[in-house]
PDB file of N, CA and C in Angstrom:
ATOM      1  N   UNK A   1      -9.856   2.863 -22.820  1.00  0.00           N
ATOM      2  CA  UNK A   1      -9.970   3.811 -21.731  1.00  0.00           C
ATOM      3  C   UNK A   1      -8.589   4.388 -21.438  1.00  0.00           C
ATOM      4  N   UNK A   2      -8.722   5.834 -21.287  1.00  0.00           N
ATOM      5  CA  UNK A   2      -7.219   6.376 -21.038  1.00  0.00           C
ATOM      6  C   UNK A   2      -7.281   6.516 -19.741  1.00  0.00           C
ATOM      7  N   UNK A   3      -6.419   6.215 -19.029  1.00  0.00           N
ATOM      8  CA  UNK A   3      -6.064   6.497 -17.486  1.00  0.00           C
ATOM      9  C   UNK A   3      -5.520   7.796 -17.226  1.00  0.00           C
ATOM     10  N   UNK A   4      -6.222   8.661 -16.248  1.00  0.00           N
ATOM     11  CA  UNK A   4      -5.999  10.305 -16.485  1.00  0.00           C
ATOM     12  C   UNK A   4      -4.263  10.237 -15.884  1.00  0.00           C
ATOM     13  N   UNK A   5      -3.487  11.500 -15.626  1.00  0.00           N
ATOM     14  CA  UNK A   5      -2.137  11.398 -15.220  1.00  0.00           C
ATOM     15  C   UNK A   5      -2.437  11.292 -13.788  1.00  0.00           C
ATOM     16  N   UNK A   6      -1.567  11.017 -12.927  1.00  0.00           N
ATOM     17  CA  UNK A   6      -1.780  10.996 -11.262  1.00  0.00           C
ATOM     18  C   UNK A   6      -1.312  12.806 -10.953  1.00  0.00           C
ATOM     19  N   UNK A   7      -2.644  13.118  -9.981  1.00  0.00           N
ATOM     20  CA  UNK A   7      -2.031  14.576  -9.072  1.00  0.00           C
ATOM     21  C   UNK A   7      -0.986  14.282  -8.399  1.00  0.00           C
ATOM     22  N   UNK A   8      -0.124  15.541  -8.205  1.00  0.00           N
ATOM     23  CA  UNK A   8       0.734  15.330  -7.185  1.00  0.00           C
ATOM     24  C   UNK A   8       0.224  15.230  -5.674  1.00  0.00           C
ATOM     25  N   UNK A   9      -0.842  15.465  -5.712  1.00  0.00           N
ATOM     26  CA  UNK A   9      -1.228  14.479  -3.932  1.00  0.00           C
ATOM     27  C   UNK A   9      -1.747  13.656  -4.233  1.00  0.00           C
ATOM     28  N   UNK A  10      -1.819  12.727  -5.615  1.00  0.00           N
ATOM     29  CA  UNK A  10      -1.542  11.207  -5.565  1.00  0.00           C
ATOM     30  C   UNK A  10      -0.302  10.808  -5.700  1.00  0.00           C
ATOM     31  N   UNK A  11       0.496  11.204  -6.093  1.00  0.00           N
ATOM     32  CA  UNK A  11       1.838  10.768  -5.693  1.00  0.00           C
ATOM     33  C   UNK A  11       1.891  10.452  -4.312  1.00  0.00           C
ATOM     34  N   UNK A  12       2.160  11.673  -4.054  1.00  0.00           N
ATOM     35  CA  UNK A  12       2.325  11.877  -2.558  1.00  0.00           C
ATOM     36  C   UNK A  12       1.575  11.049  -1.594  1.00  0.00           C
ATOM     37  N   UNK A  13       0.446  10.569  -2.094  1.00  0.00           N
ATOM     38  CA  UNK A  13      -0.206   9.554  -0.974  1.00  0.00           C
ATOM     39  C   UNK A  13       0.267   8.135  -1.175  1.00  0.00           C
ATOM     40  N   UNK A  14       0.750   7.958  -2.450  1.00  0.00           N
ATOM     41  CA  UNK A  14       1.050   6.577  -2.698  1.00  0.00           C
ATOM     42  C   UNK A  14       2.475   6.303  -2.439  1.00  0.00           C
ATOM     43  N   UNK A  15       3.119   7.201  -2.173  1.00  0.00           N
ATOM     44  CA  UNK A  15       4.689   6.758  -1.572  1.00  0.00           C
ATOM     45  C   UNK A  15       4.363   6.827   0.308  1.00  0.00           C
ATOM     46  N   UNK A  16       3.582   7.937   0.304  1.00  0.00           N
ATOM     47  CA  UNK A  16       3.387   7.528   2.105  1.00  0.00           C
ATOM     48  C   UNK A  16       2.407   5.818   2.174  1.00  0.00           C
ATOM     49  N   UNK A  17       1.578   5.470   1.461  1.00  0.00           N
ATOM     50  CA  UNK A  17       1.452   4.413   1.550  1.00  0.00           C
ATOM     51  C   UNK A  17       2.321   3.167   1.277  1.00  0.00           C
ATOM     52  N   UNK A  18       3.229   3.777   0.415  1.00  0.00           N
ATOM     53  CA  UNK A  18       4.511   2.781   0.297  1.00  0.00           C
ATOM     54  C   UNK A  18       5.180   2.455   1.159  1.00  0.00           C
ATOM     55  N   UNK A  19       5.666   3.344   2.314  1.00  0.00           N
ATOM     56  CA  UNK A  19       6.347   3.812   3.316  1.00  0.00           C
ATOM     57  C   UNK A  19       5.918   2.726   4.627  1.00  0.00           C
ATOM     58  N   UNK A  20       4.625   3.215   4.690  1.00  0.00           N
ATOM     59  CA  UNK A  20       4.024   2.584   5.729  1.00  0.00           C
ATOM     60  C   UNK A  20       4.117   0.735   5.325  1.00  0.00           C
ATOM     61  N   UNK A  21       3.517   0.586   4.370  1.00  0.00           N
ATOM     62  CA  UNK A  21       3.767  -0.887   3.951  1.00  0.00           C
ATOM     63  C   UNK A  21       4.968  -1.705   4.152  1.00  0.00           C
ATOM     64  N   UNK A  22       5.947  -0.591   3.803  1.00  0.00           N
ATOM     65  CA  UNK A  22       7.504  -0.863   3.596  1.00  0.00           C
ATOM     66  C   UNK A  22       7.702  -1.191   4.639  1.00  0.00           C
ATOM     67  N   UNK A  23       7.638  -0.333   6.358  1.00  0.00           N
ATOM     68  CA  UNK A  23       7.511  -0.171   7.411  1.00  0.00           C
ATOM     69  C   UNK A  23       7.205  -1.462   8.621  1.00  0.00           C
ATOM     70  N   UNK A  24       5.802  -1.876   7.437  1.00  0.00           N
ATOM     71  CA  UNK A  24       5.193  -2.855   8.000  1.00  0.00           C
ATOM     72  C   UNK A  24       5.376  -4.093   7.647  1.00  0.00           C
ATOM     73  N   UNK A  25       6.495  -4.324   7.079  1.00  0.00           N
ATOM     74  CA  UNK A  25       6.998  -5.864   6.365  1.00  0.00           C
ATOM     75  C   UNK A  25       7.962  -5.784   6.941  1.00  0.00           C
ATOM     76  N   UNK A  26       8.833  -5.641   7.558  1.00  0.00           N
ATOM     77  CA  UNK A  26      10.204  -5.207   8.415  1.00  0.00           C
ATOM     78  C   UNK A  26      10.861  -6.332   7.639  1.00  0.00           C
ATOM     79  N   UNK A  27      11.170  -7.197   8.418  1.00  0.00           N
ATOM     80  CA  UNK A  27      12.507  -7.712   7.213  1.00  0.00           C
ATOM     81  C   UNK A  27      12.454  -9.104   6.714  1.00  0.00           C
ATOM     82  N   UNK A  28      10.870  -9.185   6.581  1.00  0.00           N
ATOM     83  CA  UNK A  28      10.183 -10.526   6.084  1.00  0.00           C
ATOM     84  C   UNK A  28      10.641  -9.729   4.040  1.00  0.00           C
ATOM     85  N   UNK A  29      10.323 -10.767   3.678  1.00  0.00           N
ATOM     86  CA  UNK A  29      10.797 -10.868   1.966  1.00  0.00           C
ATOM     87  C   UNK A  29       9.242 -10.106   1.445  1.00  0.00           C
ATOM     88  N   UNK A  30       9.801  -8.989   0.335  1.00  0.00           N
ATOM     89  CA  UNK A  30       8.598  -8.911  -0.869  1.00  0.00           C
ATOM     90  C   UNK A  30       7.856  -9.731  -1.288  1.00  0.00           C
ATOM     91  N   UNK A  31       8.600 -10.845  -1.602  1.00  0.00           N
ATOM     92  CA  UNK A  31       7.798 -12.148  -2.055  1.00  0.00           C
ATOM     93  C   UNK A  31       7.449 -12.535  -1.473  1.00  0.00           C
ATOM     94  N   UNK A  32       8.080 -13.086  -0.370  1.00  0.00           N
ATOM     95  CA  UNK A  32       7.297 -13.871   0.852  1.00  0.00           C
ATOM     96  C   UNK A  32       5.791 -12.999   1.085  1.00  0.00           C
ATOM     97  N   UNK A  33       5.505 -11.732   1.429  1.00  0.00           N
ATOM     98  CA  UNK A  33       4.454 -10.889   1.794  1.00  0.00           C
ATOM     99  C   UNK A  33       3.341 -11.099   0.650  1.00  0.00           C
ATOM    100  N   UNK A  34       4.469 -10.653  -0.452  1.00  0.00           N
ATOM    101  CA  UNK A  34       3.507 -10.626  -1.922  1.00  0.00           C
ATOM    102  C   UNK A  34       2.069 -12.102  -2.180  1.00  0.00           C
ATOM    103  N   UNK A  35       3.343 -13.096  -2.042  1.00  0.00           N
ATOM    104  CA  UNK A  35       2.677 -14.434  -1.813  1.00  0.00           C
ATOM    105  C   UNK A  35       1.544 -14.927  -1.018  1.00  0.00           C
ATOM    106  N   UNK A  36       1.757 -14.192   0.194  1.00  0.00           N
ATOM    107  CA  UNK A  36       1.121 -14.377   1.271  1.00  0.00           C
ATOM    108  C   UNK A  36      -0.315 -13.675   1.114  1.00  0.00           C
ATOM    109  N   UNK A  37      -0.144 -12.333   0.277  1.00  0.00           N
ATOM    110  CA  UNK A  37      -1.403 -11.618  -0.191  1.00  0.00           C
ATOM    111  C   UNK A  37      -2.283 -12.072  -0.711  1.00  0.00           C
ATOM    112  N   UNK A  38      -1.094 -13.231  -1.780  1.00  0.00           N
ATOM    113  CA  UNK A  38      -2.335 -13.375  -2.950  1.00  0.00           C
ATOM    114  C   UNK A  38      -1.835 -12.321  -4.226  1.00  0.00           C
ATOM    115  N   UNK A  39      -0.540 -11.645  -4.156  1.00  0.00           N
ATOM    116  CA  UNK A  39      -0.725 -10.575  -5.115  1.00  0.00           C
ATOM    117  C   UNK A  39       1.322 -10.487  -5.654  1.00  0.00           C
ATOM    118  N   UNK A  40       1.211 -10.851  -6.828  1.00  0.00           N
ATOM    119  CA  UNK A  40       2.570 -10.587  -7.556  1.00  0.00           C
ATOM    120  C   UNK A  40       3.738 -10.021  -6.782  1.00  0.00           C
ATOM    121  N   UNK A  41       4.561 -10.235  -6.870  1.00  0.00           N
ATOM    122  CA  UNK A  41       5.782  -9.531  -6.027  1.00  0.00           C
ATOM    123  C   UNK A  41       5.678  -8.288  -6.964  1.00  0.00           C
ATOM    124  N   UNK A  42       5.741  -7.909  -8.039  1.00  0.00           N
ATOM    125  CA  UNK A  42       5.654  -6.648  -9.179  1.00  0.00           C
ATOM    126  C   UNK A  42       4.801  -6.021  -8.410  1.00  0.00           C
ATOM    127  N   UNK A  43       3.552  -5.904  -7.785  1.00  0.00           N
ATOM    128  CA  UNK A  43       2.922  -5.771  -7.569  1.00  0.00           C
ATOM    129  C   UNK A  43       2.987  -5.132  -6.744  1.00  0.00           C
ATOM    130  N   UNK A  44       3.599  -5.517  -5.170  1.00  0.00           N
ATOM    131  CA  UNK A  44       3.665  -5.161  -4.168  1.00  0.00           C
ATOM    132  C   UNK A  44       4.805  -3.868  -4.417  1.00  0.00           C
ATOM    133  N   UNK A  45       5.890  -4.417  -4.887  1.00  0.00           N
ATOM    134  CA  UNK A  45       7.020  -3.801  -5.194  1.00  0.00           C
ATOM    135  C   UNK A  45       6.779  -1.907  -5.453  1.00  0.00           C
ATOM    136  N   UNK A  46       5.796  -1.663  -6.710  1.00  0.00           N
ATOM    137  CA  UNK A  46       4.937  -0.675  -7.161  1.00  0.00           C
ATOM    138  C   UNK A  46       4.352   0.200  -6.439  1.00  0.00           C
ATOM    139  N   UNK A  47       3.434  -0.649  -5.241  1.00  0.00           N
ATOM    140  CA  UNK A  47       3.099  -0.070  -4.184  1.00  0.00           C
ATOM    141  C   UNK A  47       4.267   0.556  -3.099  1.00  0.00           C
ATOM    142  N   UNK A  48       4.671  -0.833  -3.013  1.00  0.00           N
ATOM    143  CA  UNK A  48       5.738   0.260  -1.921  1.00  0.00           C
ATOM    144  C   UNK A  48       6.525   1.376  -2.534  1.00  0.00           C
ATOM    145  N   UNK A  49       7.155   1.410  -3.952  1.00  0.00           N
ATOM    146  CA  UNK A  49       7.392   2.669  -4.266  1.00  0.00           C
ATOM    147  C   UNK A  49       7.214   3.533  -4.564  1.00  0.00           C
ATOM    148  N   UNK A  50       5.284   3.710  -4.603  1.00  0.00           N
ATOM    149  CA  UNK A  50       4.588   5.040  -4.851  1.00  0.00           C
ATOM    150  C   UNK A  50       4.239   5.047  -6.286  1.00  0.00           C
ATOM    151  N   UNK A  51       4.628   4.194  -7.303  1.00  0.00           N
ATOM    152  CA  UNK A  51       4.306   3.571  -8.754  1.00  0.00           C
ATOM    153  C   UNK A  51       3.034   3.385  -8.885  1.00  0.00           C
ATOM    154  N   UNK A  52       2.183   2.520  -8.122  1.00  0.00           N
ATOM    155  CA  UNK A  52       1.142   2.197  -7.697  1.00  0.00           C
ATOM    156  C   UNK A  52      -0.185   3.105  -6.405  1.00  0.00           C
ATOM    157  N   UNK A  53      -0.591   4.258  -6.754  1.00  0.00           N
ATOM    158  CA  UNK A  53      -0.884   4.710  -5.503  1.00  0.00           C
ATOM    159  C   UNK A  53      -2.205   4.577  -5.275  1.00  0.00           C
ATOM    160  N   UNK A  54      -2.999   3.983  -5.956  1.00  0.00           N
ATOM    161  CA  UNK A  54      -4.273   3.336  -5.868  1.00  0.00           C
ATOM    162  C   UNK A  54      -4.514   2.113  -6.141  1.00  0.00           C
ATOM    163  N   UNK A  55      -4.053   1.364  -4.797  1.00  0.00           N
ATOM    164  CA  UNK A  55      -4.191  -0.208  -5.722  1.00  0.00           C
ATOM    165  C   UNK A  55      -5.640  -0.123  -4.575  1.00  0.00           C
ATOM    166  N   UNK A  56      -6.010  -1.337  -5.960  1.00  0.00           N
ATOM    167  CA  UNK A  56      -7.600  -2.332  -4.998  1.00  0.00           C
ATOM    168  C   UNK A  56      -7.643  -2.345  -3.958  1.00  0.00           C
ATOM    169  N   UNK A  57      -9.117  -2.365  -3.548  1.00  0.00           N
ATOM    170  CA  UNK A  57      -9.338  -2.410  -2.113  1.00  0.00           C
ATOM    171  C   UNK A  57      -9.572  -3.628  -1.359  1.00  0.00           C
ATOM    172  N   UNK A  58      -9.371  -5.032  -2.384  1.00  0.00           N
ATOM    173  CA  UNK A  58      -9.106  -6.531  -1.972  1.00  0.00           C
ATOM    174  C   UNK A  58      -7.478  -6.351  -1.675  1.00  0.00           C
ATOM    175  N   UNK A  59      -6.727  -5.638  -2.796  1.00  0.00           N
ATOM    176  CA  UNK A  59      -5.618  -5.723  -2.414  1.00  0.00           C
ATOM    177  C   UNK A  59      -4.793  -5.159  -0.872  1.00  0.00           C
ATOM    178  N   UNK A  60      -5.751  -3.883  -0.723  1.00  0.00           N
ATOM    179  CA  UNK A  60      -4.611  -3.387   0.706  1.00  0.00           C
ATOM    180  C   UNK A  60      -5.714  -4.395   1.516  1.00  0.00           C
ATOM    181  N   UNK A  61      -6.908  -4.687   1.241  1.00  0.00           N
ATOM    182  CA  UNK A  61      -6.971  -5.836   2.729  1.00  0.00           C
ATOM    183  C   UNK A  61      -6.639  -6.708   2.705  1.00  0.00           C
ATOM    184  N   UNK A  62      -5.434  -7.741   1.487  1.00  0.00           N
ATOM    185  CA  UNK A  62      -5.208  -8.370   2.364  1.00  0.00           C
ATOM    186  C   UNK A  62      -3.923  -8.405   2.240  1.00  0.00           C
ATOM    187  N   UNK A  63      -2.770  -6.921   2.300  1.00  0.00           N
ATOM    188  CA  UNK A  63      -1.785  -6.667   2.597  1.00  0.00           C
ATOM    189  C   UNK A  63      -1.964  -6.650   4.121  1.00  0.00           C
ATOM    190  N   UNK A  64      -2.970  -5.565   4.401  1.00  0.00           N
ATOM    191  CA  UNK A  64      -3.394  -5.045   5.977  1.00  0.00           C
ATOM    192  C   UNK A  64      -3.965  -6.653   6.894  1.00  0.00           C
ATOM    193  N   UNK A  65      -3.896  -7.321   6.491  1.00  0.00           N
ATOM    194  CA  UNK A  65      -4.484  -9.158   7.296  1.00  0.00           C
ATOM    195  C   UNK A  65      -3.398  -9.548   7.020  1.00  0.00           C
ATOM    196  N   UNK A  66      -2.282  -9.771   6.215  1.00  0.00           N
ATOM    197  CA  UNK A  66      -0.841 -10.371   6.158  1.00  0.00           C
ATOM    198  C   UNK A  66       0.173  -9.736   6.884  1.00  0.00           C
ATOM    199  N   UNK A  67       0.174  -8.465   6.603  1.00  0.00           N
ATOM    200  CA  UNK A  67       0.961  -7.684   7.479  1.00  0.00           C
ATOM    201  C   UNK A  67       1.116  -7.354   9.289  1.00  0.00           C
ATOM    202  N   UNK A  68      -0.313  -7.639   9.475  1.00  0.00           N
ATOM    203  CA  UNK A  68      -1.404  -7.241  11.089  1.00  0.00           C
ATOM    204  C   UNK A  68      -1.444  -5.995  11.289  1.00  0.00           C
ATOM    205  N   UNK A  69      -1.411  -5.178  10.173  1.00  0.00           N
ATOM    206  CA  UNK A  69      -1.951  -4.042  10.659  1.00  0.00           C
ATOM    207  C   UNK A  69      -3.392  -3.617  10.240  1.00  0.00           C
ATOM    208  N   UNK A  70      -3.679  -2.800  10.999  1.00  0.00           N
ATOM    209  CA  UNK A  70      -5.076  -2.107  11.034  1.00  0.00           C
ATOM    210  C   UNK A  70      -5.248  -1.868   9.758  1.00  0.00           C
ATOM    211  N   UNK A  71      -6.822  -2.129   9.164  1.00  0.00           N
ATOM    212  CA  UNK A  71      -7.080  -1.693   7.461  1.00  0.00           C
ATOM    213  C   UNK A  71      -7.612  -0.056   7.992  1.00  0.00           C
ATOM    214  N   UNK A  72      -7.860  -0.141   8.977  1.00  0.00           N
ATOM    215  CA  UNK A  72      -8.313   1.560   8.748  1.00  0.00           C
ATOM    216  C   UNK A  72      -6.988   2.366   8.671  1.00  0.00           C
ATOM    217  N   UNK A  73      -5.461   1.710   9.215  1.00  0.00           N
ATOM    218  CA  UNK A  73      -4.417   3.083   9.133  1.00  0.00           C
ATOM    219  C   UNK A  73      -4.140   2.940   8.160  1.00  0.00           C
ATOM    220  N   UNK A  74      -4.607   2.009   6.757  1.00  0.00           N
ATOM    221  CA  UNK A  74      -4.656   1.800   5.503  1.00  0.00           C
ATOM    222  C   UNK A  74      -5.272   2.722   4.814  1.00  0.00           C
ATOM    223  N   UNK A  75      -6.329   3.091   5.290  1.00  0.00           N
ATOM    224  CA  UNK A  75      -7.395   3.364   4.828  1.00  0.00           C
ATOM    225  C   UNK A  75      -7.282   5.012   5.298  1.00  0.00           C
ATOM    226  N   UNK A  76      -7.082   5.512   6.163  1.00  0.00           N
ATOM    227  CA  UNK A  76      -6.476   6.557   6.975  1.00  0.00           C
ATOM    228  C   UNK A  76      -5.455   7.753   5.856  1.00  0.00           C
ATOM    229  N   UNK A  77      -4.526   6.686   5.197  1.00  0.00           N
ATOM    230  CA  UNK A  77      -3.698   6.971   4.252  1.00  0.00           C
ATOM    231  C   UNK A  77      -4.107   7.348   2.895  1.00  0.00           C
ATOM    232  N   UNK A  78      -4.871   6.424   2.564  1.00  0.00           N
ATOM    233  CA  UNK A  78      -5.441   6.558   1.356  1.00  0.00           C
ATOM    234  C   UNK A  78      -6.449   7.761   0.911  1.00  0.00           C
ATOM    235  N   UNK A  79      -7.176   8.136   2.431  1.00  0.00           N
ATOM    236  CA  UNK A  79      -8.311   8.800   2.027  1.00  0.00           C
ATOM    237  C   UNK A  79      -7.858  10.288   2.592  1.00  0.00           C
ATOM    238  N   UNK A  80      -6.116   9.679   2.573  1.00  0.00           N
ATOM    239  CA  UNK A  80      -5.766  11.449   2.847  1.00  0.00           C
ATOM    240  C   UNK A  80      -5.871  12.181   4.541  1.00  0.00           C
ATOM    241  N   UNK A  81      -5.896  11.557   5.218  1.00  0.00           N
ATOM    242  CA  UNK A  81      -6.480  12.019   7.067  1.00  0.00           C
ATOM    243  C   UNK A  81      -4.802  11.224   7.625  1.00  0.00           C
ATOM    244  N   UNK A  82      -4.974  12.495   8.768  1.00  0.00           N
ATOM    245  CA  UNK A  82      -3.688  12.429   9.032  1.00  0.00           C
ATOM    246  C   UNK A  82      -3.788  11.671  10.265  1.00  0.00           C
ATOM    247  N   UNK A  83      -4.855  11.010  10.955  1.00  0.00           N
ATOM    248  CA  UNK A  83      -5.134  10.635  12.345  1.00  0.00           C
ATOM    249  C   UNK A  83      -4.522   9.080  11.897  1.00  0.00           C
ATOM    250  N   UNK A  84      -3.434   8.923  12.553  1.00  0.00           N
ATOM    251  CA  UNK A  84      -2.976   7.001  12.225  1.00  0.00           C
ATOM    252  C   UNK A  84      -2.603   6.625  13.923  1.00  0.00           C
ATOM    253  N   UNK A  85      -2.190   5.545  14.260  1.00  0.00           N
ATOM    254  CA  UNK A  85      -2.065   5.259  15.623  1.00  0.00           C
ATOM    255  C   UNK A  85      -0.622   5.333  15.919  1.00  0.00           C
ATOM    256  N   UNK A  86      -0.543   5.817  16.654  1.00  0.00           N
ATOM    257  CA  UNK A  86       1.015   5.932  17.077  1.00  0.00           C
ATOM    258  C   UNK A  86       1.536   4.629  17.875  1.00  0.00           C
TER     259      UNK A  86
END
């Protein structure tokens, strides 16, 4: 199976999801978070730099349950809608 190339508003959604993630780990460790997921430090790493802009949907829930943030401003991001909580 060939994996098609990413649009540039998948880029673009997967570094604002990076962002926010990034955001939301404040100055706890990659690994430490990664670990805590359940999911590779490589892994996480990808995501937060927009490398990754569609990961699993086991995966952002249980970034979004490790982290405490809301899976919908997860989800908010992903599906492209600009409404997140201030």
């Amino acid at each position: 199976m060939v994996r098609l190339p990413l649009t540039p508003a998948q880029i673009a959604l997967g570094r604002q999801l990076g962002a926010y993630l990034r955001q939301a780990r404040g100055e706890r460790t990659l690994v430490d978070v990664a670990e805590a997921a359940g999911i590779s430090p490589e892994t996480l790493r990808k995501i937060e730099t927009g490398r990754m802009p569609t990961p699993a949907f086991v995966t952002i829930a249980a970034l979004a349950d490790v982290l405490g943030v809301p899976l919908d401003d997860l989800a908010q991001i992903c599906l492209n809608r600009e409404r997140l909580r201030a």
